[in-house]
Protein backbone atom coordinates (compact mmCIF):
# COMPACT_ATOMS: atom_id res chain seq x y z
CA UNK A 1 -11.31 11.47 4.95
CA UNK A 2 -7.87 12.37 5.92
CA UNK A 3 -8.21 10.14 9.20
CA UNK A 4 -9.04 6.86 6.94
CA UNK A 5 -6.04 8.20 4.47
CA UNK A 6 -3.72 8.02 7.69
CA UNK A 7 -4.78 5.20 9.29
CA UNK A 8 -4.25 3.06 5.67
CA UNK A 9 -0.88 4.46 5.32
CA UNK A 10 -0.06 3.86 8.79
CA UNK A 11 -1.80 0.10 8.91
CA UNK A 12 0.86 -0.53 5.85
CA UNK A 13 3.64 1.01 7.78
CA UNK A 14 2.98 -1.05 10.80
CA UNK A 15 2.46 -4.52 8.69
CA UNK A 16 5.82 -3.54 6.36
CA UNK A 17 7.54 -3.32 10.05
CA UNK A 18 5.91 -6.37 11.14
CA UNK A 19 7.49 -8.17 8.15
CA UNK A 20 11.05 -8.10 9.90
CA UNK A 21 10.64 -9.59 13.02
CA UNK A 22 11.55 -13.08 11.28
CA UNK A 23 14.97 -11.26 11.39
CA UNK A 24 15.01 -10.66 14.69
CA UNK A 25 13.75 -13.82 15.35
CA UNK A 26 10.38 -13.45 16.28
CA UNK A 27 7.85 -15.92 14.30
CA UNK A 28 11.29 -17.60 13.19
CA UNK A 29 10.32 -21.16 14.51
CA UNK A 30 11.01 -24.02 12.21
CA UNK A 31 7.18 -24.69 12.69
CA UNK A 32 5.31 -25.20 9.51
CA UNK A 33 1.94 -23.17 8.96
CA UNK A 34 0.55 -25.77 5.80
CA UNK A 35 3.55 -26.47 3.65
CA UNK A 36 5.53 -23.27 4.10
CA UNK A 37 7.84 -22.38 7.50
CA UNK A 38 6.39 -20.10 9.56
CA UNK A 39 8.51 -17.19 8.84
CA UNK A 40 7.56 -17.30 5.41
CA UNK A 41 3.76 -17.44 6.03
CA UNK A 42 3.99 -14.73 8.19
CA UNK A 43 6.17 -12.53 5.46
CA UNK A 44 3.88 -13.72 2.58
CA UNK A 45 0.50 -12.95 5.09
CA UNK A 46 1.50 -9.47 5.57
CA UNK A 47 2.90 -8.87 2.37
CA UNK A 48 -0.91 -10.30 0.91
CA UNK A 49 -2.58 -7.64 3.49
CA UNK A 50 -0.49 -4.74 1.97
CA UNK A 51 -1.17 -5.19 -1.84
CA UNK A 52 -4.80 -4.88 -0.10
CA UNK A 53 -4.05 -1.60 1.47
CA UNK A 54 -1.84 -0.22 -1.42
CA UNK A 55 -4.63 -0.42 -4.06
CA UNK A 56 -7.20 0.83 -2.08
CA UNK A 57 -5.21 3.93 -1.27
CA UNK A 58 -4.06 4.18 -4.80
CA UNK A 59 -7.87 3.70 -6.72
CA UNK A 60 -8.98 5.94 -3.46
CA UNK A 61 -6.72 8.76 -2.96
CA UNK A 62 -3.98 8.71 -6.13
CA UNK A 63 -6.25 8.33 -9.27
CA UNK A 64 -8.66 11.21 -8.50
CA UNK A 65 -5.32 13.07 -8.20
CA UNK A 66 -4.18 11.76 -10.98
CA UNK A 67 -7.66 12.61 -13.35
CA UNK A 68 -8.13 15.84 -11.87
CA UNK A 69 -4.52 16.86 -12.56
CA UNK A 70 -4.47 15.79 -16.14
CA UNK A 71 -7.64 17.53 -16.51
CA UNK A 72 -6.38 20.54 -15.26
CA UNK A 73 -3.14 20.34 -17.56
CA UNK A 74 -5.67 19.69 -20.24
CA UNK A 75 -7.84 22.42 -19.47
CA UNK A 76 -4.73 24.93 -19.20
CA UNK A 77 -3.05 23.73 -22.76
CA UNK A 78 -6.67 24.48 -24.20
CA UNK A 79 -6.13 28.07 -22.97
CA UNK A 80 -3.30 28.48 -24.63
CA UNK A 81 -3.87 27.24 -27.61
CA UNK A 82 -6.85 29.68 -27.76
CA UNK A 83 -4.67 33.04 -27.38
């Protein structure tokens, strides 16, 4: 589990980087890929793959968290209402 959990965050990482080489002029050609230059259908390609990765890791890893904290905090205020 914690191996998928750092490969996803990595993948992102790596793709995020990969969004810059247009600056560095890498995929920078004034080729068009459809009706957008390539640069920018590289940027928007990656940028598509990361929404991807960000809500799996966030309905996979944060919202259990998330549920499991607010039940605790719920479970705890119960308790002291009870004293």
């Amino acid at each position: 589990m914690r191996k998928l959990h750092a490969l996803l965050i990595g993948l992102f990482f790596v793709c995020y980087a990969l969004t810059f080489l247009p600056n560095f002029g890498i995929f920078n050609n004034l080729a068009f890929v459809g009706f957008l230059p390539q640069s920018l259908a590289w940027v928007l390609l990656l940028n598509a793959i990361n929404t991807v990765i960000i809500f799996i890791v966030y309905f996979k890893f944060f919202k259990p968290f998330s549920e499991r904290a607010s039940k605790e905090f719920e479970d705890l205020e119960e308790g002291e209402g009870a004293k």
